[in-house]
C-alpha atoms as a PDB file:
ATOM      1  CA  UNK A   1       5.540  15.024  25.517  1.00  0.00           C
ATOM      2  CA  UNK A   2       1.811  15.050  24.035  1.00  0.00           C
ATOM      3  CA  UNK A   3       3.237  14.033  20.320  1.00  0.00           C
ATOM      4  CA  UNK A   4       5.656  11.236  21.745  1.00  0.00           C
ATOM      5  CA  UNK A   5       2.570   9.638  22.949  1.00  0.00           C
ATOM      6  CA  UNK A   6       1.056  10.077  19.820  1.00  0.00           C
ATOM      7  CA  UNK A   7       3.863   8.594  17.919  1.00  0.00           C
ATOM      8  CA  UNK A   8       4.248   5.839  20.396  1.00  0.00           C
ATOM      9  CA  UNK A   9       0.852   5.161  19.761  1.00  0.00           C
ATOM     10  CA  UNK A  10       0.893   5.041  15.950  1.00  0.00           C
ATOM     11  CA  UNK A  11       3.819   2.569  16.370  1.00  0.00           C
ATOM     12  CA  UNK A  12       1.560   0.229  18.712  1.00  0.00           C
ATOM     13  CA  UNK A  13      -1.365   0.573  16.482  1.00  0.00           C
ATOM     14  CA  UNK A  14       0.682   0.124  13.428  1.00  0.00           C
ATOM     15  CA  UNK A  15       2.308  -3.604  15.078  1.00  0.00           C
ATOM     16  CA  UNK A  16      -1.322  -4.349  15.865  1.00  0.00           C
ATOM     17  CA  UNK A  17      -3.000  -3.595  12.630  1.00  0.00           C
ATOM     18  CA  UNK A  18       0.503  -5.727  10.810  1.00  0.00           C
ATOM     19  CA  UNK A  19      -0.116  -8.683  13.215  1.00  0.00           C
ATOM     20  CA  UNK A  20      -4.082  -8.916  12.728  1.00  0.00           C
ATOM     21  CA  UNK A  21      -3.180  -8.476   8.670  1.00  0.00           C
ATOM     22  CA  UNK A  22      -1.091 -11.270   8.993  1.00  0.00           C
ATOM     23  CA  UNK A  23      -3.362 -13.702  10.651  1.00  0.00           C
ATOM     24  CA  UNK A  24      -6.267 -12.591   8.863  1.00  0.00           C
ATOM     25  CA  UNK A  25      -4.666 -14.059   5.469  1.00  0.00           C
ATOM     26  CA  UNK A  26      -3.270 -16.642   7.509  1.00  0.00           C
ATOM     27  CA  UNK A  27      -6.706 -17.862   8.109  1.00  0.00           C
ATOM     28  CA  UNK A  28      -8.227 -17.482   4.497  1.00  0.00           C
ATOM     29  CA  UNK A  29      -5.430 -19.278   3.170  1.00  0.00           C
ATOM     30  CA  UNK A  30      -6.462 -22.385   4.614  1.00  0.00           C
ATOM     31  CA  UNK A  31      -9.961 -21.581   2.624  1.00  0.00           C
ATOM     32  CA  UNK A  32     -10.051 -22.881  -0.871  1.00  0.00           C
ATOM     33  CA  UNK A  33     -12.051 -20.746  -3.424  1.00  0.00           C
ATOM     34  CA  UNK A  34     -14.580 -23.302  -4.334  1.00  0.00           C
ATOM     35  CA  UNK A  35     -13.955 -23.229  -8.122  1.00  0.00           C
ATOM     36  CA  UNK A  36      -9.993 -24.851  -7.476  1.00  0.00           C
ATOM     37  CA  UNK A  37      -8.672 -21.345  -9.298  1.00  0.00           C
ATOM     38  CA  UNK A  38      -4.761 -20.584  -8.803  1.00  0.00           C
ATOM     39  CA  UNK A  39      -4.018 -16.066  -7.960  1.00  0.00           C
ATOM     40  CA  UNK A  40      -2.182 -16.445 -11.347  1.00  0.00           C
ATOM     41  CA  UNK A  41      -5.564 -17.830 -12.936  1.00  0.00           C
ATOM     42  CA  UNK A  42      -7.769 -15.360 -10.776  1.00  0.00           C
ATOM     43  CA  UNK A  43      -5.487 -12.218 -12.370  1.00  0.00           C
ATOM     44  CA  UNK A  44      -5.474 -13.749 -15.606  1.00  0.00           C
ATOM     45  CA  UNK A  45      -9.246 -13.659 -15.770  1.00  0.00           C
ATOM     46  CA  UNK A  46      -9.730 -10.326 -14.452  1.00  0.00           C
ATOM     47  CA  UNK A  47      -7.036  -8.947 -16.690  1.00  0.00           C
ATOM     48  CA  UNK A  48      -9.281 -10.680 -19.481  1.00  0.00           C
ATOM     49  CA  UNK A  49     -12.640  -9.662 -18.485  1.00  0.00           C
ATOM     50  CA  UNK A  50     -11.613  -6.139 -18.091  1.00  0.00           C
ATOM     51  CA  UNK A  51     -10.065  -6.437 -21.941  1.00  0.00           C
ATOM     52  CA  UNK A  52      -6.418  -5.437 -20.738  1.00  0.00           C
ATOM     53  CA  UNK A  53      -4.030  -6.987 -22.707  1.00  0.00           C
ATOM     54  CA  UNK A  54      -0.032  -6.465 -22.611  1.00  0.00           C
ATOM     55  CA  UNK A  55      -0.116  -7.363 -19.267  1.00  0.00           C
ATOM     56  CA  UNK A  56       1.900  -9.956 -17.804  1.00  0.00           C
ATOM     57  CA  UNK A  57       1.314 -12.179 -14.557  1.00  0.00           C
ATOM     58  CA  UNK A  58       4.223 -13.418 -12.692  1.00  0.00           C
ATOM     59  CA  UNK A  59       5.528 -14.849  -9.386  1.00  0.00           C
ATOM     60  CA  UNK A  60       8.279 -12.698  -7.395  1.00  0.00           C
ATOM     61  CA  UNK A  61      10.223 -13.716  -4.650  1.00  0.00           C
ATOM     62  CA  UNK A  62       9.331 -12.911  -0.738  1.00  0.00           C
ATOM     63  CA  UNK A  63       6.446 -13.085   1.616  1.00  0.00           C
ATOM     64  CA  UNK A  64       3.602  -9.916   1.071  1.00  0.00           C
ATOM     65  CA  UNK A  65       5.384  -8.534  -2.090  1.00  0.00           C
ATOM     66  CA  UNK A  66       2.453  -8.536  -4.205  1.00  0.00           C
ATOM     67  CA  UNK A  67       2.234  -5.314  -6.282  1.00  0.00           C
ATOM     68  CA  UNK A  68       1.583  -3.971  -9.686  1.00  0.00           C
ATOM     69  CA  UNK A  69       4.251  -1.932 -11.648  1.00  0.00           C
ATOM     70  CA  UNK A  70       2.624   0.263 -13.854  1.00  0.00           C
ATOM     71  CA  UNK A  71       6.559   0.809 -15.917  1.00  0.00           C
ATOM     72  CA  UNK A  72       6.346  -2.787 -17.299  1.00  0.00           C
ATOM     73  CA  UNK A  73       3.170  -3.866 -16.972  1.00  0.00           C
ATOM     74  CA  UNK A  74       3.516  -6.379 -14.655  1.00  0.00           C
ATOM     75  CA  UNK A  75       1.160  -7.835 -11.831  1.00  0.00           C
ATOM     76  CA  UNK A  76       3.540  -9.247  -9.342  1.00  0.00           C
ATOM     77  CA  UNK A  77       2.345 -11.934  -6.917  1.00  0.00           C
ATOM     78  CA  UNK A  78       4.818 -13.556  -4.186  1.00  0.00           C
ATOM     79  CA  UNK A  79       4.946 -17.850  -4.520  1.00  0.00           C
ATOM     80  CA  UNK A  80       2.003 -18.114  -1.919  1.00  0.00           C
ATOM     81  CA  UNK A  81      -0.370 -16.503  -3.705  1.00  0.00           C
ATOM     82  CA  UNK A  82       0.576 -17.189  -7.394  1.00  0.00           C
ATOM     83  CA  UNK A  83      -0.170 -20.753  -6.730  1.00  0.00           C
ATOM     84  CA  UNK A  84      -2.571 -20.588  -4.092  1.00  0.00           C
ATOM     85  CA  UNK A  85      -5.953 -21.321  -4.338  1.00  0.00           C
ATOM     86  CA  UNK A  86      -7.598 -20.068  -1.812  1.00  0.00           C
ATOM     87  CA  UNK A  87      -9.737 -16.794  -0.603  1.00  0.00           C
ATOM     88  CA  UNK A  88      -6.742 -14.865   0.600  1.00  0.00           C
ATOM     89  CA  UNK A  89      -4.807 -15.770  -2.590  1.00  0.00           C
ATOM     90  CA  UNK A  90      -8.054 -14.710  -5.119  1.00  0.00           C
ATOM     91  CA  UNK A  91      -8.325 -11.334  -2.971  1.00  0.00           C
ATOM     92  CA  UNK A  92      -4.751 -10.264  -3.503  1.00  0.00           C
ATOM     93  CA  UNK A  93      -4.041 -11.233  -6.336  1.00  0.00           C
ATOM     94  CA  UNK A  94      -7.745  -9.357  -7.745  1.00  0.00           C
ATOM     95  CA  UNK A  95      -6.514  -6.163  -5.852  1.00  0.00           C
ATOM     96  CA  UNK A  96      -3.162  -6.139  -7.890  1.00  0.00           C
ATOM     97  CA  UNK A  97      -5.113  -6.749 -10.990  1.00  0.00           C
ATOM     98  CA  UNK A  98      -7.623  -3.740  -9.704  1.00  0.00           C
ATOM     99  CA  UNK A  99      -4.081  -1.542 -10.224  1.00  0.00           C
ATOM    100  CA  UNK A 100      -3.734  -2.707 -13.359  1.00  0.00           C
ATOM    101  CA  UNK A 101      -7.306  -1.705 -14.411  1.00  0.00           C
ATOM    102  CA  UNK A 102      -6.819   1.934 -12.545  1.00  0.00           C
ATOM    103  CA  UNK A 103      -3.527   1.971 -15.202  1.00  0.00           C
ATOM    104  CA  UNK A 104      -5.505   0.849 -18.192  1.00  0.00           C
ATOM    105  CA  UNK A 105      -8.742   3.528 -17.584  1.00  0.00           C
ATOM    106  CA  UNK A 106      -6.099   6.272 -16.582  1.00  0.00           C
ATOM    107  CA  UNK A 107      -7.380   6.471 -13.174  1.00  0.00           C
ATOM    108  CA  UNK A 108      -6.626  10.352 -11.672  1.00  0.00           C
ATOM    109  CA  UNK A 109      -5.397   9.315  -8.456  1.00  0.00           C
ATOM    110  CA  UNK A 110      -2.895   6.617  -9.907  1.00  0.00           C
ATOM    111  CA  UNK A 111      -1.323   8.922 -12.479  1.00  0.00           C
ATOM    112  CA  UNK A 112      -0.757  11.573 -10.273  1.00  0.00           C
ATOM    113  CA  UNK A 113       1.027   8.819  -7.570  1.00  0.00           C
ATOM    114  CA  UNK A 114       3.441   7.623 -10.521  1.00  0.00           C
ATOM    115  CA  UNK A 115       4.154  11.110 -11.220  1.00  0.00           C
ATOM    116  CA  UNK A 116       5.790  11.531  -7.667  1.00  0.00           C
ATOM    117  CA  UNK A 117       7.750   8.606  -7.563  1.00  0.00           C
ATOM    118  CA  UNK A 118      11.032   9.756  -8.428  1.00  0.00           C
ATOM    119  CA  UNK A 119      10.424  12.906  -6.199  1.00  0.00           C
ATOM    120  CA  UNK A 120       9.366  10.392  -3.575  1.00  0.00           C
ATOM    121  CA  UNK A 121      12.064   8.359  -4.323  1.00  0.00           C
ATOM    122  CA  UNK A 122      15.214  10.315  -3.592  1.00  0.00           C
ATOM    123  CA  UNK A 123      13.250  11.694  -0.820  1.00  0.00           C
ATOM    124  CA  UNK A 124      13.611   8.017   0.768  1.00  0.00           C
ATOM    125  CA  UNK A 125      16.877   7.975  -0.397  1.00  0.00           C
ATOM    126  CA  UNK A 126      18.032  10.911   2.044  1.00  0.00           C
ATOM    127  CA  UNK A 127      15.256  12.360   4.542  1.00  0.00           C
ATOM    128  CA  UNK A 128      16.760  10.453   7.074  1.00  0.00           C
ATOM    129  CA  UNK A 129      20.597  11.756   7.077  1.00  0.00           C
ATOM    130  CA  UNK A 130      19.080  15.313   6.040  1.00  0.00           C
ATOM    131  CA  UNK A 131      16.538  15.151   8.954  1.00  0.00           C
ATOM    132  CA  UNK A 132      19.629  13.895  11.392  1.00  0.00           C
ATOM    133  CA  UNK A 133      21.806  16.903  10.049  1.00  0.00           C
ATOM    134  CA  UNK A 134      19.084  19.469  10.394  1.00  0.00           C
ATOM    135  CA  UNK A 135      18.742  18.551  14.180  1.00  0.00           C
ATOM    136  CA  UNK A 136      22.144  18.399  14.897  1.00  0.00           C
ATOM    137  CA  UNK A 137      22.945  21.545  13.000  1.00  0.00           C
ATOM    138  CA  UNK A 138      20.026  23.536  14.111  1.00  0.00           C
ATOM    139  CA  UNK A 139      21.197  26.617  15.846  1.00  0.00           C
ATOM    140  CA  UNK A 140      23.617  27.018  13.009  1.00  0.00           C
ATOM    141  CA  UNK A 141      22.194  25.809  10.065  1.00  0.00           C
ATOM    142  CA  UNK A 142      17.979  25.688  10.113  1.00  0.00           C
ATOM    143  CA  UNK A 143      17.714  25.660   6.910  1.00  0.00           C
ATOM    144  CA  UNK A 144      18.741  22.094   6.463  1.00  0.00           C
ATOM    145  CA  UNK A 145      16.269  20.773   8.593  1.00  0.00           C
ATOM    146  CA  UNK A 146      14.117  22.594   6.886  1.00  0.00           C
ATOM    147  CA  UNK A 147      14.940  21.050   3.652  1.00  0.00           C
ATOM    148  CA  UNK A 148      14.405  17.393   5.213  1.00  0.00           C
ATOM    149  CA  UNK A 149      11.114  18.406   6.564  1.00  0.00           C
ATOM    150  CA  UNK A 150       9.955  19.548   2.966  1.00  0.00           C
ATOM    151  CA  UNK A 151      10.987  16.408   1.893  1.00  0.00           C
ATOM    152  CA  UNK A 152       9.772  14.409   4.776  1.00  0.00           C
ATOM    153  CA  UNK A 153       6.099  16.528   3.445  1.00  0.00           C
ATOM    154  CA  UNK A 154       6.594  15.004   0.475  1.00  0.00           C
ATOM    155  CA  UNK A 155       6.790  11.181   1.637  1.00  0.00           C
ATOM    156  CA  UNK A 156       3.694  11.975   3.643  1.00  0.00           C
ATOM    157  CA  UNK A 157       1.827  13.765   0.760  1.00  0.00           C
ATOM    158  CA  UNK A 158       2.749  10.550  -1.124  1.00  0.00           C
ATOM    159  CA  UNK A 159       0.851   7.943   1.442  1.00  0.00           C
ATOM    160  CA  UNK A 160      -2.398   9.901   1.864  1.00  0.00           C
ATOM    161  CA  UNK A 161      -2.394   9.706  -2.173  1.00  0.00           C
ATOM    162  CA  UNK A 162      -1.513   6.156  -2.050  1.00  0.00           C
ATOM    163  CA  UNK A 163      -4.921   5.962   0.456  1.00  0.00           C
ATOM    164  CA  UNK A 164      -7.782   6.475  -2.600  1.00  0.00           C
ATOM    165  CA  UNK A 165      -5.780   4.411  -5.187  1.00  0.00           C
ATOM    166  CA  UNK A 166      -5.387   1.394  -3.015  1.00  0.00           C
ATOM    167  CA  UNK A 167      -8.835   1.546  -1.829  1.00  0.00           C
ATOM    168  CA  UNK A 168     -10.402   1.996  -5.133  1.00  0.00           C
ATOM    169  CA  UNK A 169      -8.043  -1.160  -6.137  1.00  0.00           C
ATOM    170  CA  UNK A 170      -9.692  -3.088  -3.334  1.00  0.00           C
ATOM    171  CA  UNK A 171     -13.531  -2.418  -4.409  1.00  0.00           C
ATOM    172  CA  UNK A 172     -12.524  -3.207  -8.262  1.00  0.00           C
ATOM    173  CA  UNK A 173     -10.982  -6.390  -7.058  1.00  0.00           C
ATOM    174  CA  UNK A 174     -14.287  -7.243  -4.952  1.00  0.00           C
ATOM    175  CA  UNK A 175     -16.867  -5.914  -7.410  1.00  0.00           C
ATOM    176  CA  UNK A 176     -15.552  -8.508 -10.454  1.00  0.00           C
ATOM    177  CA  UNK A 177     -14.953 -11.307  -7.468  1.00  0.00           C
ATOM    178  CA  UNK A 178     -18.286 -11.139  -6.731  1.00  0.00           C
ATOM    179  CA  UNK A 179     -19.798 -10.449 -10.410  1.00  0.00           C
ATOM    180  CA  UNK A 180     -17.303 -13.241 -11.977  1.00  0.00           C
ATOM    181  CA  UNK A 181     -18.613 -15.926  -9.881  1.00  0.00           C
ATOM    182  CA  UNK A 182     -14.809 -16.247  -8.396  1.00  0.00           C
ATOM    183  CA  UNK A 183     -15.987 -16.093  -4.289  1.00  0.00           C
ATOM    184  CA  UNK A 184     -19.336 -17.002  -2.997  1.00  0.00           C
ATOM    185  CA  UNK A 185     -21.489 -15.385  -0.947  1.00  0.00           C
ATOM    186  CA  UNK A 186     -19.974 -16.332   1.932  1.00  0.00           C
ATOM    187  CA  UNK A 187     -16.500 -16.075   0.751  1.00  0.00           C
ATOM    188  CA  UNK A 188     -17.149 -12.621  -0.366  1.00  0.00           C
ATOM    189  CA  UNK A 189     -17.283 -11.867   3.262  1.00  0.00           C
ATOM    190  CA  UNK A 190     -13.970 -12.994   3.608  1.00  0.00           C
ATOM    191  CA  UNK A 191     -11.983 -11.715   0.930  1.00  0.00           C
ATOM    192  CA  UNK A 192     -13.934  -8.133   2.052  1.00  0.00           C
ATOM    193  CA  UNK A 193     -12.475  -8.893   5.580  1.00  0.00           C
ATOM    194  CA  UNK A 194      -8.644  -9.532   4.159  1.00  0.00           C
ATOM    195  CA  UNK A 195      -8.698  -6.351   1.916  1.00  0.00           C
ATOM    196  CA  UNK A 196     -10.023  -4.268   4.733  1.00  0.00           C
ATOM    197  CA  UNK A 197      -7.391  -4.771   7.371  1.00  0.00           C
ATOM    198  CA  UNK A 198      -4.696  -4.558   4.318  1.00  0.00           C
ATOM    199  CA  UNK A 199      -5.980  -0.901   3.791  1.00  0.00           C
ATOM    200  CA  UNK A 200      -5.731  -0.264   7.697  1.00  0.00           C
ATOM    201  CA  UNK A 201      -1.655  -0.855   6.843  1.00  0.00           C
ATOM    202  CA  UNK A 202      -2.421   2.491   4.900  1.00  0.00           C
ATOM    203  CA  UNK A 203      -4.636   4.373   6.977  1.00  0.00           C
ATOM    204  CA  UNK A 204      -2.037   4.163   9.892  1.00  0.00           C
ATOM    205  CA  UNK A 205       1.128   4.285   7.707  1.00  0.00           C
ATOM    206  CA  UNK A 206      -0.435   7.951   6.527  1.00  0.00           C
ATOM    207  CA  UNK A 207      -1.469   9.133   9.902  1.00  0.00           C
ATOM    208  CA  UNK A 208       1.453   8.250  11.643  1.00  0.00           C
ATOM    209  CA  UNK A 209       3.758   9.827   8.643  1.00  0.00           C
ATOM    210  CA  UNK A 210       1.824  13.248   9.146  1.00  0.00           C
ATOM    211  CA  UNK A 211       2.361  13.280  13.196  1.00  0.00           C
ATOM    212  CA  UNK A 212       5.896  12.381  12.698  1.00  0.00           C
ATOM    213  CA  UNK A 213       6.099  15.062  10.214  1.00  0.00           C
ATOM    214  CA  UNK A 214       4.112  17.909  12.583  1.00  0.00           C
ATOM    215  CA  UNK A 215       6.798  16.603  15.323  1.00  0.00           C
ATOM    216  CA  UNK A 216       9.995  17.665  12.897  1.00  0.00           C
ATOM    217  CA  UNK A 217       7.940  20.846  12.410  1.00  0.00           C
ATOM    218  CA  UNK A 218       7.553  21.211  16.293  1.00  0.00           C
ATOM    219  CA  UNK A 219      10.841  21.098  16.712  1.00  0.00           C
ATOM    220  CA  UNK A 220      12.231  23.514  13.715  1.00  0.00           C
ATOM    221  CA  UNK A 221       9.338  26.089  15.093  1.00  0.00           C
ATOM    222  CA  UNK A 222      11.103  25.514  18.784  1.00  0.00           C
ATOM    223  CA  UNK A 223      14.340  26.960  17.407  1.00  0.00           C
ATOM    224  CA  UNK A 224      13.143  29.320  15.874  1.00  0.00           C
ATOM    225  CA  UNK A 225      12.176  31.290  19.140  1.00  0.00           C
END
């Protein structure tokens, strides 16, 4: 009952953290930066004053799909904040560009996230219907849930990695915002503010993977008995 509660509360917290996310940027889009600067112009610079070249800047479809893909050395930045030009815009589109910095200086923490991506990959692909199985099947066959949990484990292992390399991304981006003269002082605040409750998304998404994970393993110890 104790780690139903848990998970309940994970899934509260989570739709809390989300909703605050969203109405933080929200907010600091209606906030130009005071320099006029588009996200594609912002990433463009940093890309430039960190010297990384072969990099290419470009607009992807959806709402929040911003990301950096270290294969083809893209940063990609959804319509809003490709051509926006304000705080929350300059922030996101700084933190993909802080990705494509970890890439270029070989970052530990990065390489050894890319490295698990297939493994992670397939794991998405089937935990779910393994996991389902397992439970279904275990008096007669443990060893399948088993097998999902291991790769449930790995998903998991995967988002407390993905915890260092996205916050490291957020204090590159905020470091050259501040240096470059791209956010004032008081828009430094702000663009701190967005990038903090986007990490929270992490924090909780790796937490509540781990007690959803120890719950599996609950339940595969329970038959065991």
């Amino acid at each position: 009952m104790s780690i139903w509660i848990i998970l309940i509360g994970f899934m509260i917290l989570s739709w809390i953290v989300s909703a605050t996310l969203k109405s933080k940027f929200k907010k600091y889009s209606k906030i130009p930066l005071d320099n006029g600067m588009s996200g594609r112009e912002v990433a463009e610079k940093m890309l430039n004053d960190n010297n990384i070249i072969g990099v290419r800047v470009q607009s992807v479809e959806g709402q929040l799909t911003d990301h950096y893909n270290p294969a083809d050395k893209t940063v990609n930045l959804s319509p809003e904040v490709y051509n926006g030009r304000s705080i929350s815009s300059a922030a996101v589109a700084a933190h993909e560009c802080g990705h494509a910095v970890q890439h270029a200086k070989a970052y530990a923490w990065l390489g050894f996230r890319s490295k698990l991506v297939p493994a992670v990959s397939f794991s998405s692909k089937w935990v779910t219907w393994i996991l389902l199985a397992g439970i279904l099947l275990i008096r007669t066959f443990p060893a399948l849930l088993l097998a999902g949990i291991v790769l449930f484990a790995l998903t998991t292992l995967f988002s407390f990695i993905t915890l260092p390399v996205e916050i490291d991304a957020s204090r590159r981006a905020l470091a050259w915002l501040s240096n470059a003269g791209i956010t004032s002082y008081q828009n430094q605040e702000k663009a701190q503010d967005a990038l903090k409750w986007a990490a929270y998304t992490y924090v909780i998404a790796a937490l509540g993977s781990l007690a959803t994970l120890l719950y599996y393993i609950m339940i595969f110890t329970g038959s065991r008995r």
